[in-house]
Protein backbone atom coordinates (compact mmCIF):
# COMPACT_ATOMS: atom_id res chain seq x y z
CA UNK A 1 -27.91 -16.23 -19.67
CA UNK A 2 -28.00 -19.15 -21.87
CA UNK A 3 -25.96 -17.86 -24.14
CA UNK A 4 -23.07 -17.76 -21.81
CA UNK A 5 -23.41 -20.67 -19.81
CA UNK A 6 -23.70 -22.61 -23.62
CA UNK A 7 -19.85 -20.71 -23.73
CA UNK A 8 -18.61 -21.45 -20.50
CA UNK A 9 -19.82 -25.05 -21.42
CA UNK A 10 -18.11 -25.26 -24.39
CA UNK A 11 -14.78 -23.74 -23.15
CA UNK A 12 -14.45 -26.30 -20.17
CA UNK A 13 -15.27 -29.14 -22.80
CA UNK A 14 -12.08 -27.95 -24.37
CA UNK A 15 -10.17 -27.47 -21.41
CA UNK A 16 -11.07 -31.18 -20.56
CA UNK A 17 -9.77 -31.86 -24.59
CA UNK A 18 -7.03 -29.90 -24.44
CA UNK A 19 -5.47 -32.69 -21.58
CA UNK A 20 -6.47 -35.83 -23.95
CA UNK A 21 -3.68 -37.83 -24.45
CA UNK A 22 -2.69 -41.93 -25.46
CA UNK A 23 0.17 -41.58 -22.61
CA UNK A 24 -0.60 -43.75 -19.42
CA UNK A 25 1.53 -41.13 -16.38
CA UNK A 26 0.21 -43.40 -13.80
CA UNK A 27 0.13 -47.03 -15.03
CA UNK A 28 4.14 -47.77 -14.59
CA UNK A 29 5.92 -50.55 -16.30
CA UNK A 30 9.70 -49.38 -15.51
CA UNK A 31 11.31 -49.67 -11.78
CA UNK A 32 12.26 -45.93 -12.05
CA UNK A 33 8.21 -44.72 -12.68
CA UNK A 34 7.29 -46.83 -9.79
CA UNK A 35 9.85 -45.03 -7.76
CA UNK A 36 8.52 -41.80 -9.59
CA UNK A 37 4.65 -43.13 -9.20
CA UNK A 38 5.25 -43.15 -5.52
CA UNK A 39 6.69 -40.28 -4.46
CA UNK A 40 4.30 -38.18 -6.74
CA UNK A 41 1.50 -40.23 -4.40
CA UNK A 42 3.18 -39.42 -1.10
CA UNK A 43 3.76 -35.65 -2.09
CA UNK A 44 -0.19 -35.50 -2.92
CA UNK A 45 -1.29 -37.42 0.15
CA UNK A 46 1.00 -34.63 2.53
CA UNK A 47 -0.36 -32.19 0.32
CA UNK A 48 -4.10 -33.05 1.20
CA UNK A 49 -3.11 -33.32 4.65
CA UNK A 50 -2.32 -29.71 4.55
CA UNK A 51 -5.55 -28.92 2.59
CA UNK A 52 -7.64 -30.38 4.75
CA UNK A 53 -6.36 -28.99 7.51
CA UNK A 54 -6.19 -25.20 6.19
CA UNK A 55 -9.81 -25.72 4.74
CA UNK A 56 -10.57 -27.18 8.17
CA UNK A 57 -9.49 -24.07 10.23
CA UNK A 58 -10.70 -21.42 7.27
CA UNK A 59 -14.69 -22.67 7.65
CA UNK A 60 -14.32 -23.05 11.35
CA UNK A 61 -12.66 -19.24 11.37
CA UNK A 62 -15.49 -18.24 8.97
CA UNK A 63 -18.51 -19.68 11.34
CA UNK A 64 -16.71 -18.92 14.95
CA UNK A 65 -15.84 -14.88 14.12
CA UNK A 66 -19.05 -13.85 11.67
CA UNK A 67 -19.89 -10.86 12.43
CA UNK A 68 -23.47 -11.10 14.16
CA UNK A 69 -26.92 -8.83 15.10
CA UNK A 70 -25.57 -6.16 17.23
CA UNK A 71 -21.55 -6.70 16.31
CA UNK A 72 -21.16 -4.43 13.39
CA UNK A 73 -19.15 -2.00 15.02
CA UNK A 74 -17.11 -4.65 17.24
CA UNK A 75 -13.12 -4.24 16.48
CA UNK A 76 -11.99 -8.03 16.69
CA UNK A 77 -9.30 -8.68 19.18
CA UNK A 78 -6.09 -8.52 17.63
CA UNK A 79 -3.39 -11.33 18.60
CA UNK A 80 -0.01 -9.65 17.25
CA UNK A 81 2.77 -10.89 19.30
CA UNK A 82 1.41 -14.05 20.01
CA UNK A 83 4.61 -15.81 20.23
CA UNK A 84 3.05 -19.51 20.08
CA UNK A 85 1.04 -19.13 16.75
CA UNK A 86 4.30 -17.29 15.58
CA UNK A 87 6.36 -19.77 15.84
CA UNK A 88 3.71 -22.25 14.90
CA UNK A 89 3.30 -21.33 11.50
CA UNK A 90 6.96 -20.58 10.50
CA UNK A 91 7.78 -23.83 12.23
CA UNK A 92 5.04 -26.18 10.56
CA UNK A 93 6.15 -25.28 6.51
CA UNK A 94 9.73 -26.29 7.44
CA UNK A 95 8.54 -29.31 8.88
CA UNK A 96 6.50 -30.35 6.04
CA UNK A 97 9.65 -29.30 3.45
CA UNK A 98 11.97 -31.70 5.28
CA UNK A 99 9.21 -34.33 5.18
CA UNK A 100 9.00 -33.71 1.50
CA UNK A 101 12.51 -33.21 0.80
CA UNK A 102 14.11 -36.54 2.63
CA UNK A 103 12.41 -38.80 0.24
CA UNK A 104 12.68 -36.65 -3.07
CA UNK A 105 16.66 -36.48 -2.32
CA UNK A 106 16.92 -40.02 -1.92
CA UNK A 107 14.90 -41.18 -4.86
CA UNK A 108 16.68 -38.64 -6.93
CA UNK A 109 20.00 -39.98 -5.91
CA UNK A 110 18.82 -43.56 -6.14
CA UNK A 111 17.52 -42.93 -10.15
CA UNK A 112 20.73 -41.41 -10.82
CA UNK A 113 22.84 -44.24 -9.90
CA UNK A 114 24.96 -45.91 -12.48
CA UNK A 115 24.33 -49.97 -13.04
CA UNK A 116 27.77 -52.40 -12.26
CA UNK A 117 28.69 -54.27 -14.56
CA UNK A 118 27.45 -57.26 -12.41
CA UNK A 119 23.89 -56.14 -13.80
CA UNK A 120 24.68 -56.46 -17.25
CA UNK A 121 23.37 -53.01 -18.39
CA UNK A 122 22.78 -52.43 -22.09
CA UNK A 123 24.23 -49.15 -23.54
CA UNK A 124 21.96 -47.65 -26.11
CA UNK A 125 23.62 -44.51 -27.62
CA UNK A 126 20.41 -41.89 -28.72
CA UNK A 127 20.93 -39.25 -30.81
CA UNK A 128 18.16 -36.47 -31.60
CA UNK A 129 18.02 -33.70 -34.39
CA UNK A 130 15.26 -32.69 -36.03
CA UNK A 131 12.73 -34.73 -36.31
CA UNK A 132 14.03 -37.81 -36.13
CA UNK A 133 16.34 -40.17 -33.38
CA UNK A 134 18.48 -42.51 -33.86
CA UNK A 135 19.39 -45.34 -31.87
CA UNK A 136 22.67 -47.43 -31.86
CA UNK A 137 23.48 -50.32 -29.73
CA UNK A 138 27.34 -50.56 -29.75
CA UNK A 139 27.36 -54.47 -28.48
CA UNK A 140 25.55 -55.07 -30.80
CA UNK A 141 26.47 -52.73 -33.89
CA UNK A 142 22.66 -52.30 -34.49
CA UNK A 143 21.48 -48.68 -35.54
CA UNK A 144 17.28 -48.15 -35.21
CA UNK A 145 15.41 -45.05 -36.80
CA UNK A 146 12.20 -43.52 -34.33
CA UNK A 147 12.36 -47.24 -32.97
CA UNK A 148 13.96 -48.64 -30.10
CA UNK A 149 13.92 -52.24 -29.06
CA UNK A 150 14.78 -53.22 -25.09
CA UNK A 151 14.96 -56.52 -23.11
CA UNK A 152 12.74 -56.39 -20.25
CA UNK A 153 14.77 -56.44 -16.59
CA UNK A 154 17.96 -55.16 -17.83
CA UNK A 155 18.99 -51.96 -16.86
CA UNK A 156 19.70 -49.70 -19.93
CA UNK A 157 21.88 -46.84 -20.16
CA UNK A 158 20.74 -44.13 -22.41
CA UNK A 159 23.37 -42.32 -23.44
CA UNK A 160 21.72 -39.02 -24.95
CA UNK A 161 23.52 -36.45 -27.77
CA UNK A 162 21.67 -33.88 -29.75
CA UNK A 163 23.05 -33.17 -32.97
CA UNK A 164 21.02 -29.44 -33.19
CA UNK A 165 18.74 -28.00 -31.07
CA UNK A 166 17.77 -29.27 -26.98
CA UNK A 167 15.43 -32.13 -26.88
CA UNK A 168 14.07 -34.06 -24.13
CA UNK A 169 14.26 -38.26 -24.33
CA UNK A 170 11.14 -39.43 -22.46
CA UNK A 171 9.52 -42.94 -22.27
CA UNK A 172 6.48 -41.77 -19.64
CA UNK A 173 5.71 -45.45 -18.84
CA UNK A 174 9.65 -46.56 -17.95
CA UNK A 175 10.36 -43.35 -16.33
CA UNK A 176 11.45 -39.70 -16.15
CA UNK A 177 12.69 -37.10 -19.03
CA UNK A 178 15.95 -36.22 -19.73
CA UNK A 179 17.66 -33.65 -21.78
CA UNK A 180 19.69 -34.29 -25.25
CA UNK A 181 22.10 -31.58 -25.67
CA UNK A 182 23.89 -30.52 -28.45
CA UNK A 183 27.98 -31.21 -27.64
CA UNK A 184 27.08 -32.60 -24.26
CA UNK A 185 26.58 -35.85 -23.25
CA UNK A 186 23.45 -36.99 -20.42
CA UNK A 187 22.94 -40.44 -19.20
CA UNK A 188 19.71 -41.59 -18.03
CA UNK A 189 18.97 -45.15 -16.26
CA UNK A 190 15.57 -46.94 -16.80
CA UNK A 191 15.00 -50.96 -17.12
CA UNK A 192 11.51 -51.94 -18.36
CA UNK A 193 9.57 -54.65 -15.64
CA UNK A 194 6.72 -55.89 -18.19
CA UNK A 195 7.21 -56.43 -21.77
CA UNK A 196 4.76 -54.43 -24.11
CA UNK A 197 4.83 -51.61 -26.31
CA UNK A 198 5.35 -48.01 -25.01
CA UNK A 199 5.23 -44.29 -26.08
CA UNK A 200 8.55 -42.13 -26.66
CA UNK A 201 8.43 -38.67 -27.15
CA UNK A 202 10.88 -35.76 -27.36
CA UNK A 203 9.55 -33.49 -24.33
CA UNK A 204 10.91 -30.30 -25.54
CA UNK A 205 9.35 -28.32 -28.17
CA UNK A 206 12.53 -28.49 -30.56
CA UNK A 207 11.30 -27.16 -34.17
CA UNK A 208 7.82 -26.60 -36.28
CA UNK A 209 7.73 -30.06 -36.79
CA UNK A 210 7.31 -31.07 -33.15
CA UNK A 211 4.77 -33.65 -33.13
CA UNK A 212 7.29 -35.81 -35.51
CA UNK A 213 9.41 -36.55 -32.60
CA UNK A 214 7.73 -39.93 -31.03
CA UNK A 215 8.91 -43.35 -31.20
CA UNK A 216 7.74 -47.05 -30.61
CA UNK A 217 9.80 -48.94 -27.69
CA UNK A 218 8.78 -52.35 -27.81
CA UNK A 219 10.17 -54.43 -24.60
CA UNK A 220 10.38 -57.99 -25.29
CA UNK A 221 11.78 -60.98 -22.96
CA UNK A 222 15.19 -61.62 -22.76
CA UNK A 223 15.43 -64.86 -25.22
CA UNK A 224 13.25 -62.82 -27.78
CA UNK A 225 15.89 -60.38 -27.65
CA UNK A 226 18.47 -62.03 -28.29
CA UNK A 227 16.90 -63.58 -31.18
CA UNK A 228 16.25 -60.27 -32.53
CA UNK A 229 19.96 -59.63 -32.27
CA UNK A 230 20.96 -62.68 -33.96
CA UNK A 231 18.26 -61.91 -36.96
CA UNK A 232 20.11 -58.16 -37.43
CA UNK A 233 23.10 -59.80 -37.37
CA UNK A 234 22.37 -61.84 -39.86
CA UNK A 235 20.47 -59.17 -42.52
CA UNK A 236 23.76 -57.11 -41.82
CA UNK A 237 25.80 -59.74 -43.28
CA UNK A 238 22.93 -60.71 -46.17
């Protein structure tokens, strides 16, 4: 007996290991993970709604219809063709889909929208192979290895290349994956809120060497920016 609850111990300490990781999911610092951040939290609130309320009528079903002294050979009344608790619980899932699906639709649209030029956005072209990415800004004609510098509240247009295999451009803190693709071109939207210094990863396991595929984005304010811009410049001509 000790033996194996010293095993089960040990394999949910690993289980709880296993999910270790330096990448803050819930602590946003990009307009589209707040967007993200809340409807994950609206989806889990309607979800626990529905939990409750299943677990709710399960243990009241369990204590109202136990079977008691003198009931073991009772046949329980059967309510086929009930046409109110029919349509009750085909009824109820579609209502709670629509609920559900109204605001994922409309953040999804909203994320995917393209920045006027009104907004200034800054065009970063990213291009992944293995096991490195690469990082041009063509305003700028300034080219980045595995780092990628941003000013914080300007949109930024990622436009994302592969030049092998699919990988998958993700900054968890600014917002949402998307795809690289070899001879295909994705765009993905995200403008930083709080300068600091945030995780990149490649989300798709692309090769052996994996694990290689991270990168440092380091949001600064606009003025530091631009004097970061003006200092590349300046090596490029030195």
């Amino acid at each position: 007996m000790l033996k194996t609850m010293n095993r089960l111990t040990i394999c949910f300490v690993l289980v709880l290991l296993s999910g270790c990781s330096n990448i803050a999911l819930l602590d946003p610092k990009g307009t589209a993970a707040e967007e993200q951040l809340s409807l994950l939290w609206f989806s889990l609130l309607l979800m626990s709604i529905v939990l409750i309320v299943v677990f709710t009528l399960f243990t009241r079903f369990l204590i109202k219809y136990r079977e008691r002294p003198g009931q073991e050979y009772d046949f329980p009344v059967q309510i086929e063709g009930d046409k109110k608790v029919e349509i009750t619980w085909i009824v109820l899932p579609i209502v709670i889909l629509v609920v559900l699906a109204v605001p994922t639709l409309a953040t999804t649209y909203q994320l995917d929208e393209t920045p006027t030029n009104d907004q200034n956005p800054l065009i970063v072209e990213v291009t992944a192979e293995q096991f490195q990415w690469t990082f041009h800004y063509p305003e700028y004609n300034i080219t980045l290895l595995d780092e990628l510098k941003l000013p914080v509240n300007r949109p930024v247009i990622f436009k994302l290349h592969s030049k092998d295999v699919i990988h998958s451009f993700w900054i968890p803190r600014l917002g949402g994956k998307k795809d690289a693709l070899p001879h295909q071109e994705n765009t993905l939207v995200l403008t930083a809120i709080e300068p600091g210094t945030y995780d990149g990863k490649c989300a798709e396991l692309c090769g052996a060497n994996h694990a290689l595929m991270s990168f440092n984005t380091d949001v600064v304010e606009k003025d530091e920016f631009l004097n970061w811009v003006k200092s590349s410049a300046e090596r490029e001509e030195d």
